[in-house]
PDB file of N, CA and C in Angstrom:
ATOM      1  N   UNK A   1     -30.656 -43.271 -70.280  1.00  0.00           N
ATOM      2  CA  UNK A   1     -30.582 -42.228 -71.262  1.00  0.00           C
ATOM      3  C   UNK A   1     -31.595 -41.138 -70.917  1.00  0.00           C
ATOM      4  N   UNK A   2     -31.436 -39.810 -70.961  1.00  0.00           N
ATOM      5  CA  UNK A   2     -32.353 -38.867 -70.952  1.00  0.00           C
ATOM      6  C   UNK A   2     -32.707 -38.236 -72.034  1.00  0.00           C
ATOM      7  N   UNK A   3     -33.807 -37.724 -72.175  1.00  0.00           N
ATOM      8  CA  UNK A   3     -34.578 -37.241 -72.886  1.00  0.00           C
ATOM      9  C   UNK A   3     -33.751 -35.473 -73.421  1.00  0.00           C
ATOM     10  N   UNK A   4     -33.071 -35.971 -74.191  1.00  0.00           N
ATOM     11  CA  UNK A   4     -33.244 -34.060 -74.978  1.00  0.00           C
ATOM     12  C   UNK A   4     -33.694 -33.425 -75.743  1.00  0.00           C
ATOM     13  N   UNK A   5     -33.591 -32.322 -75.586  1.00  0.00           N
ATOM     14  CA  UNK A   5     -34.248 -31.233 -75.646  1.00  0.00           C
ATOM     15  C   UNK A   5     -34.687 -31.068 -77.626  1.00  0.00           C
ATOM     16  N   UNK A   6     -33.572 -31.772 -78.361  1.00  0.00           N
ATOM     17  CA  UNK A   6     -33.689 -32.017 -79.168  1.00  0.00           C
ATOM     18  C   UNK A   6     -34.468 -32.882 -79.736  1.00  0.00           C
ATOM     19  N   UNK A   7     -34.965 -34.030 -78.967  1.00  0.00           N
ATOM     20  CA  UNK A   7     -35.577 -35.092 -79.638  1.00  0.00           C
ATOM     21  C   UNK A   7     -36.879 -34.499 -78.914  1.00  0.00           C
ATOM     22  N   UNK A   8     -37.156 -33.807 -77.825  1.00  0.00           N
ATOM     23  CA  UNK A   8     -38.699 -33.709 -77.485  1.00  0.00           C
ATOM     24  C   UNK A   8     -39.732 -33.206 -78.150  1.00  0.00           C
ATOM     25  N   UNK A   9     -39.280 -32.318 -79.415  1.00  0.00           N
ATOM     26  CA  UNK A   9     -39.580 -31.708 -80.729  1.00  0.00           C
ATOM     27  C   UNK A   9     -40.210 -33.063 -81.554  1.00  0.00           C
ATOM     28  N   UNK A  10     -39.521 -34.125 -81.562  1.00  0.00           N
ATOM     29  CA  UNK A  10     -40.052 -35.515 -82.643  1.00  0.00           C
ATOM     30  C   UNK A  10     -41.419 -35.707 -82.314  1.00  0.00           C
ATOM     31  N   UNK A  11     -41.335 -36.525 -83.447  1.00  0.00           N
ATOM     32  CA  UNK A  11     -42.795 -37.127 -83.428  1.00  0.00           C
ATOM     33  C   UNK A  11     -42.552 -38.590 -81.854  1.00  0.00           C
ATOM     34  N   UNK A  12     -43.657 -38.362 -81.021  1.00  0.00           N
ATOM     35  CA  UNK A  12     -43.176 -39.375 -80.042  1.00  0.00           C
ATOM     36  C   UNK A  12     -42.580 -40.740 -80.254  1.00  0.00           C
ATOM     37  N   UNK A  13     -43.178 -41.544 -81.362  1.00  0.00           N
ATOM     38  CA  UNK A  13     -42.769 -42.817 -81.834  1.00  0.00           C
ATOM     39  C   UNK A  13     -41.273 -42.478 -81.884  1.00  0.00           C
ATOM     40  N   UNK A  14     -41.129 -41.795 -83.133  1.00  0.00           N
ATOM     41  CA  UNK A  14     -39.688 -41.635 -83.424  1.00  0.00           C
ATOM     42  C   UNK A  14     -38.754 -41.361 -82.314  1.00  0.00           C
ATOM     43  N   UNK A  15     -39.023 -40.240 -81.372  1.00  0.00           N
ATOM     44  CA  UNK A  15     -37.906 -39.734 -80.353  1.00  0.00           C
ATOM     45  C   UNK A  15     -37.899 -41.360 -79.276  1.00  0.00           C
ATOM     46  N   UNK A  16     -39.357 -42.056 -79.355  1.00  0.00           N
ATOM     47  CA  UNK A  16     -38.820 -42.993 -78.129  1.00  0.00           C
ATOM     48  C   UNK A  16     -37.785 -43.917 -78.931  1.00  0.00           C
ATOM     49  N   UNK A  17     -37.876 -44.207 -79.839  1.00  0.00           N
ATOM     50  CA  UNK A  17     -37.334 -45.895 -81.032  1.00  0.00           C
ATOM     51  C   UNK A  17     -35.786 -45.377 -80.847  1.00  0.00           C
ATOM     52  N   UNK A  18     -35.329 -43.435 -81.287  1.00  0.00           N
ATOM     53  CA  UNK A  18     -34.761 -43.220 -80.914  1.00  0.00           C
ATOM     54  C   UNK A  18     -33.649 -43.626 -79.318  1.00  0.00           C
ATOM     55  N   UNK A  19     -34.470 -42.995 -78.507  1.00  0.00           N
ATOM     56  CA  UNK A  19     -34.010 -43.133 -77.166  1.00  0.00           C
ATOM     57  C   UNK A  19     -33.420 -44.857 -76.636  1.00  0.00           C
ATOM     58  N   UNK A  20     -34.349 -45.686 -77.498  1.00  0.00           N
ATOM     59  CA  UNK A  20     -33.840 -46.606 -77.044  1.00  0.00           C
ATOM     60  C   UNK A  20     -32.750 -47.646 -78.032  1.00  0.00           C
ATOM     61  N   UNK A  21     -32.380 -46.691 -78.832  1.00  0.00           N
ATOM     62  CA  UNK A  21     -31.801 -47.380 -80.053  1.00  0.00           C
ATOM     63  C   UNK A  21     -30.623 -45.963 -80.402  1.00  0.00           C
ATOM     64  N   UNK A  22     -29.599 -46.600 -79.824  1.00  0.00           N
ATOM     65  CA  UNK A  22     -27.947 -45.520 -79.192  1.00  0.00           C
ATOM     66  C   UNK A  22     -27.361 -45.489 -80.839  1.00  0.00           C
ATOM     67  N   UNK A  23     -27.466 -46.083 -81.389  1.00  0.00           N
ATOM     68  CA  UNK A  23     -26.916 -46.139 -82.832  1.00  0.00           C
ATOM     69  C   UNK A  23     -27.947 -45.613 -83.642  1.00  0.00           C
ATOM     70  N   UNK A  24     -28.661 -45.907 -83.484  1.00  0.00           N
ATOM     71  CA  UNK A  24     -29.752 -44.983 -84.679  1.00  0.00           C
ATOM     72  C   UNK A  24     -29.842 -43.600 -83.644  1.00  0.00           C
ATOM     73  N   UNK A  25     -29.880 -43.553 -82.642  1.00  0.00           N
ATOM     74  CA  UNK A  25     -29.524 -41.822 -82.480  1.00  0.00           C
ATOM     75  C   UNK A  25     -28.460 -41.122 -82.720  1.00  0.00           C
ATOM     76  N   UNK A  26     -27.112 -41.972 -82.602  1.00  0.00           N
ATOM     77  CA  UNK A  26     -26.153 -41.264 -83.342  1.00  0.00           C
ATOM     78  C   UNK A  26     -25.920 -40.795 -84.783  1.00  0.00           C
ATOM     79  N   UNK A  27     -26.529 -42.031 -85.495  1.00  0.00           N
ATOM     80  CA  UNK A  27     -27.021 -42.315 -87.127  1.00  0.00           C
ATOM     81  C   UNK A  27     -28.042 -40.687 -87.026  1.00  0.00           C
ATOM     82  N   UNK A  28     -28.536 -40.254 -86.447  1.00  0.00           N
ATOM     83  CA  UNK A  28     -30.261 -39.394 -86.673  1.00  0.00           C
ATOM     84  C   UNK A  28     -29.238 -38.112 -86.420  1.00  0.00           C
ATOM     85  N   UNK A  29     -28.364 -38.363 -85.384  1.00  0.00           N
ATOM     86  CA  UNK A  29     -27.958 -36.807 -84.777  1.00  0.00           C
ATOM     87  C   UNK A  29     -26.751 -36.507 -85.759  1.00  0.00           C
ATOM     88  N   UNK A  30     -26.125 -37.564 -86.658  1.00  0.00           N
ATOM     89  CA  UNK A  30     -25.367 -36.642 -87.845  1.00  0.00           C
ATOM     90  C   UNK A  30     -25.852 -36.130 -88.969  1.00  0.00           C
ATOM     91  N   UNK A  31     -26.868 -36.278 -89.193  1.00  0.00           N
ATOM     92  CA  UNK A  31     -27.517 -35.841 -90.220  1.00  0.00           C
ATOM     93  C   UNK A  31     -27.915 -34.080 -90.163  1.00  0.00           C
ATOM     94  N   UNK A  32     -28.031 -33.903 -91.584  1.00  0.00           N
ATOM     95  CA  UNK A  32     -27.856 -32.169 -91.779  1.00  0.00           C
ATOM     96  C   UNK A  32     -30.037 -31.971 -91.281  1.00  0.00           C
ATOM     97  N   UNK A  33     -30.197 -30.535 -90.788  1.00  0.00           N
ATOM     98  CA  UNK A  33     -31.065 -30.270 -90.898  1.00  0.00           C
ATOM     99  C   UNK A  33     -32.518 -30.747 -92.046  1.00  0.00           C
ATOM    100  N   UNK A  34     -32.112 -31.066 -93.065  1.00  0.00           N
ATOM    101  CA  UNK A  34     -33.032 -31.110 -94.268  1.00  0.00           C
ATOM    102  C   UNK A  34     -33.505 -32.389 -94.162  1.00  0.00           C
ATOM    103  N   UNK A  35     -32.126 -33.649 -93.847  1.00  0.00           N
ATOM    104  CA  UNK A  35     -32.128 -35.311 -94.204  1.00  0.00           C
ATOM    105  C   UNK A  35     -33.156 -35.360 -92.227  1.00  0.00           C
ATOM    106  N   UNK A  36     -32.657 -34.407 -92.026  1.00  0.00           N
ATOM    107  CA  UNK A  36     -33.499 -34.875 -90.287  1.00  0.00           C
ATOM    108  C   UNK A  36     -35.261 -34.558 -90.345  1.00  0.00           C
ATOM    109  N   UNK A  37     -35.912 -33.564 -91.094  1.00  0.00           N
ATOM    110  CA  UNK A  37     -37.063 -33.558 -92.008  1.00  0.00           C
ATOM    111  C   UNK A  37     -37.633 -34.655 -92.770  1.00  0.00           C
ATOM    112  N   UNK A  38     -36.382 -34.739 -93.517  1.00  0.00           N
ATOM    113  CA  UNK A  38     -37.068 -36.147 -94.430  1.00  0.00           C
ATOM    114  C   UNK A  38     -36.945 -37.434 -93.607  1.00  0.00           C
ATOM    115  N   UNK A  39     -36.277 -37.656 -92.820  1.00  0.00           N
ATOM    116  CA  UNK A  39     -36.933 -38.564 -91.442  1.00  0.00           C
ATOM    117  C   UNK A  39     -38.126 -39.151 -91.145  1.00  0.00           C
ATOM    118  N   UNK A  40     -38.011 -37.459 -90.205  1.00  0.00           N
ATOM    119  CA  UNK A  40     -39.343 -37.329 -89.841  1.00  0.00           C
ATOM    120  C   UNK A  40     -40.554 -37.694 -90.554  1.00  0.00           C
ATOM    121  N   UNK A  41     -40.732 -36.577 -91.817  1.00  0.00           N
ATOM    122  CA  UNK A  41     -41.572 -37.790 -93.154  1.00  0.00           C
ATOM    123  C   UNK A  41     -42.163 -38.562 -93.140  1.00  0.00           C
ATOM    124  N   UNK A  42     -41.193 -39.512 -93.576  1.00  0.00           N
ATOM    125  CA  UNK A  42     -40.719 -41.081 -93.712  1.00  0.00           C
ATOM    126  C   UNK A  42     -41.552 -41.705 -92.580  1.00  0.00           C
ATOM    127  N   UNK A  43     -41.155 -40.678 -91.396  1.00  0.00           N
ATOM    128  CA  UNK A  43     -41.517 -41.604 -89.967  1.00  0.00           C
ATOM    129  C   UNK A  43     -43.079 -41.428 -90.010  1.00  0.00           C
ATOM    130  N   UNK A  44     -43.694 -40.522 -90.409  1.00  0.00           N
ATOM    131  CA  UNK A  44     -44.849 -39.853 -90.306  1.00  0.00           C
ATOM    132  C   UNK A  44     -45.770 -40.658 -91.272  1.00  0.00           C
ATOM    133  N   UNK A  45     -45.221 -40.866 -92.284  1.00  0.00           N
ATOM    134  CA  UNK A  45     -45.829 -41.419 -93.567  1.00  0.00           C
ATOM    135  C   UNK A  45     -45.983 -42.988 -93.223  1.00  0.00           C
ATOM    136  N   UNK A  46     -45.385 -43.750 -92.546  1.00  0.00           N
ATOM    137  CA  UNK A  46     -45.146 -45.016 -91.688  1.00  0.00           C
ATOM    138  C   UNK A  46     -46.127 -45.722 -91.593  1.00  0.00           C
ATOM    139  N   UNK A  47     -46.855 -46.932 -92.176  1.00  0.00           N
ATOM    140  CA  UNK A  47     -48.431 -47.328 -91.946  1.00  0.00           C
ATOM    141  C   UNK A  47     -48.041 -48.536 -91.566  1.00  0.00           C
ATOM    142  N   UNK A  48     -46.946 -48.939 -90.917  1.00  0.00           N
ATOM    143  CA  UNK A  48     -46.917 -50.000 -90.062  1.00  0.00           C
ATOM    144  C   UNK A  48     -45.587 -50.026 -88.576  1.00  0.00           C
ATOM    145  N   UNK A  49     -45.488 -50.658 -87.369  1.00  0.00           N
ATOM    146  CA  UNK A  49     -44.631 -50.276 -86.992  1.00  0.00           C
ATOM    147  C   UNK A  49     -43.247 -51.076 -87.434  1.00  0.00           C
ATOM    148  N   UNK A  50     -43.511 -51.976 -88.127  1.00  0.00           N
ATOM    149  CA  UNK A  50     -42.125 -52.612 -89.181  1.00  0.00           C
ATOM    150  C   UNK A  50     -41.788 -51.663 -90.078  1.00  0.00           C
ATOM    151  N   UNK A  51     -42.801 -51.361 -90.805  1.00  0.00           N
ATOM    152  CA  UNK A  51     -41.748 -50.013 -91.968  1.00  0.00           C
ATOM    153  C   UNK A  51     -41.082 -48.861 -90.707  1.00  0.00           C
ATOM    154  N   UNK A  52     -41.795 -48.790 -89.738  1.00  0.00           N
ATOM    155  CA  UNK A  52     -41.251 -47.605 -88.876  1.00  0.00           C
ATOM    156  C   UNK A  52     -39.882 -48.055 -87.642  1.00  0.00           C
ATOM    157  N   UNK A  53     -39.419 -49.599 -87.904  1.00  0.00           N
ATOM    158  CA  UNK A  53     -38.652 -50.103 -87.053  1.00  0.00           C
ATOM    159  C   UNK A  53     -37.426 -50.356 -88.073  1.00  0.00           C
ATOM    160  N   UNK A  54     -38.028 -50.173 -89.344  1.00  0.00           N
ATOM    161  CA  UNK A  54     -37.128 -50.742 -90.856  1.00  0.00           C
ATOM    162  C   UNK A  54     -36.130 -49.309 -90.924  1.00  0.00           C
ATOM    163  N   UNK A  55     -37.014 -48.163 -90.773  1.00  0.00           N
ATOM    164  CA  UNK A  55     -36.104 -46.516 -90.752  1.00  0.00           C
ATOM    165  C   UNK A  55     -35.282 -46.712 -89.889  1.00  0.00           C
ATOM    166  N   UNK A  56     -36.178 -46.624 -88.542  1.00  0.00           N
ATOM    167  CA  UNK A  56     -34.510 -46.664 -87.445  1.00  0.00           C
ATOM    168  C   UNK A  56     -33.687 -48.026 -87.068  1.00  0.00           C
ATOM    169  N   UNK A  57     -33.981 -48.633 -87.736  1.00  0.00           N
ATOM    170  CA  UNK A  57     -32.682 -49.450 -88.018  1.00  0.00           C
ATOM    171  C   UNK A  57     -32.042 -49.236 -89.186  1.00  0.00           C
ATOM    172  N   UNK A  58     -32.313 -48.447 -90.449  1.00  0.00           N
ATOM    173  CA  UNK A  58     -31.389 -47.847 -91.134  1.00  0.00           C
ATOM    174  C   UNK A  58     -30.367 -46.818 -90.786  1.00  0.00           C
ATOM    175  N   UNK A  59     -30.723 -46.570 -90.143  1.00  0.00           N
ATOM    176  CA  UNK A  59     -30.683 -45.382 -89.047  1.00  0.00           C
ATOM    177  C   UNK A  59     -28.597 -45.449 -88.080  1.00  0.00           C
ATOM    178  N   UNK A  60     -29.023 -47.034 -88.173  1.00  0.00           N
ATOM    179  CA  UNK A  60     -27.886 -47.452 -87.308  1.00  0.00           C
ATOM    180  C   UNK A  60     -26.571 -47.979 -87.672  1.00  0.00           C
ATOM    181  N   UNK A  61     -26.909 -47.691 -89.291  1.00  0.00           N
ATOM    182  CA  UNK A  61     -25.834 -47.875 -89.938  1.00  0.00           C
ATOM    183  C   UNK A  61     -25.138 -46.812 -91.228  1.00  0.00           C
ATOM    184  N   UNK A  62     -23.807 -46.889 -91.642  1.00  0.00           N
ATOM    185  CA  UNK A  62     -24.062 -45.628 -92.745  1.00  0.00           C
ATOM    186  C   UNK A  62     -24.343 -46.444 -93.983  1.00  0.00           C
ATOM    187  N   UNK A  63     -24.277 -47.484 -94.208  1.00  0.00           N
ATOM    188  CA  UNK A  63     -25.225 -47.994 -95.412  1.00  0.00           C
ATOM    189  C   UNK A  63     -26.380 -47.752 -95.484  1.00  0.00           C
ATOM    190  N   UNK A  64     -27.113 -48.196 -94.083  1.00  0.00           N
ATOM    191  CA  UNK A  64     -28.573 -47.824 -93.982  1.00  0.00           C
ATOM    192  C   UNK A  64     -29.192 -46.410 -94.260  1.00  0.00           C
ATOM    193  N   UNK A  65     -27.999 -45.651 -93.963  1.00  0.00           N
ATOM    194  CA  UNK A  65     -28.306 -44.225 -93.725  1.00  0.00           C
ATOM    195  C   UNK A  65     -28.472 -43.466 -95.132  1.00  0.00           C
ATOM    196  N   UNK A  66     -27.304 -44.151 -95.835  1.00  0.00           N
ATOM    197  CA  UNK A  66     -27.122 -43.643 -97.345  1.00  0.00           C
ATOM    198  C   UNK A  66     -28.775 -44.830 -98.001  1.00  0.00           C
ATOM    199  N   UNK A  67     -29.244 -45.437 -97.632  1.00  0.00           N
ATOM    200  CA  UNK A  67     -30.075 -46.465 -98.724  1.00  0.00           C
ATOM    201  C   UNK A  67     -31.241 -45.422 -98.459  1.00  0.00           C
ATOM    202  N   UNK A  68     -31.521 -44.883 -97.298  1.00  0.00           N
ATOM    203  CA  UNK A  68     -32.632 -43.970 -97.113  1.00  0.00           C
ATOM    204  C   UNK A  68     -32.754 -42.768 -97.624  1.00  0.00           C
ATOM    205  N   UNK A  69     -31.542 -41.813 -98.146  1.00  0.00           N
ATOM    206  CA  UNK A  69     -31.899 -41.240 -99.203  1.00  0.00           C
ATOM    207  C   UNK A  69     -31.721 -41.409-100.345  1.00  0.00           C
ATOM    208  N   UNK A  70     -31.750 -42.746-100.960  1.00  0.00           N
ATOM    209  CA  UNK A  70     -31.527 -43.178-102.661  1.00  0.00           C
ATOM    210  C   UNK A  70     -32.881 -42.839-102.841  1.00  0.00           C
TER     211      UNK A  70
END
């Protein structure tokens, strides 16, 4: 997988968990501008790397995807 141009902008954690997780990047890359912010957030706000492995594996599903913005 290569690195784009889009994810080199992330926070590094996130763009790598990304890169190596093909479903939670597809899950990340449909999302509207605003829900891709509140992500980030989420990812930022993160005080462990389980809550931060718990996002992008929500990530990889559209249940998961919808439970993350309830």
């Amino acid at each position: 997988m290569r690195m784009d141009g889009n994810f080199s902008a992330l926070p590094l954690g996130l763009g790598m968990a990304l890169m190596m997780n093909e479903r939670a990047k597809q899950g990340y890359e449909s999302l509207t501008e605003t829900e891709k912010e509140h992500i980030i957030l989420r990812c930022k706000d993160a005080k462990s790397k389980a809550e931060m492995d718990k996002i992008i594996d929500s990530m990889s599903s559209e249940d998961g995807l919808r439970d993350l913005f309830k």
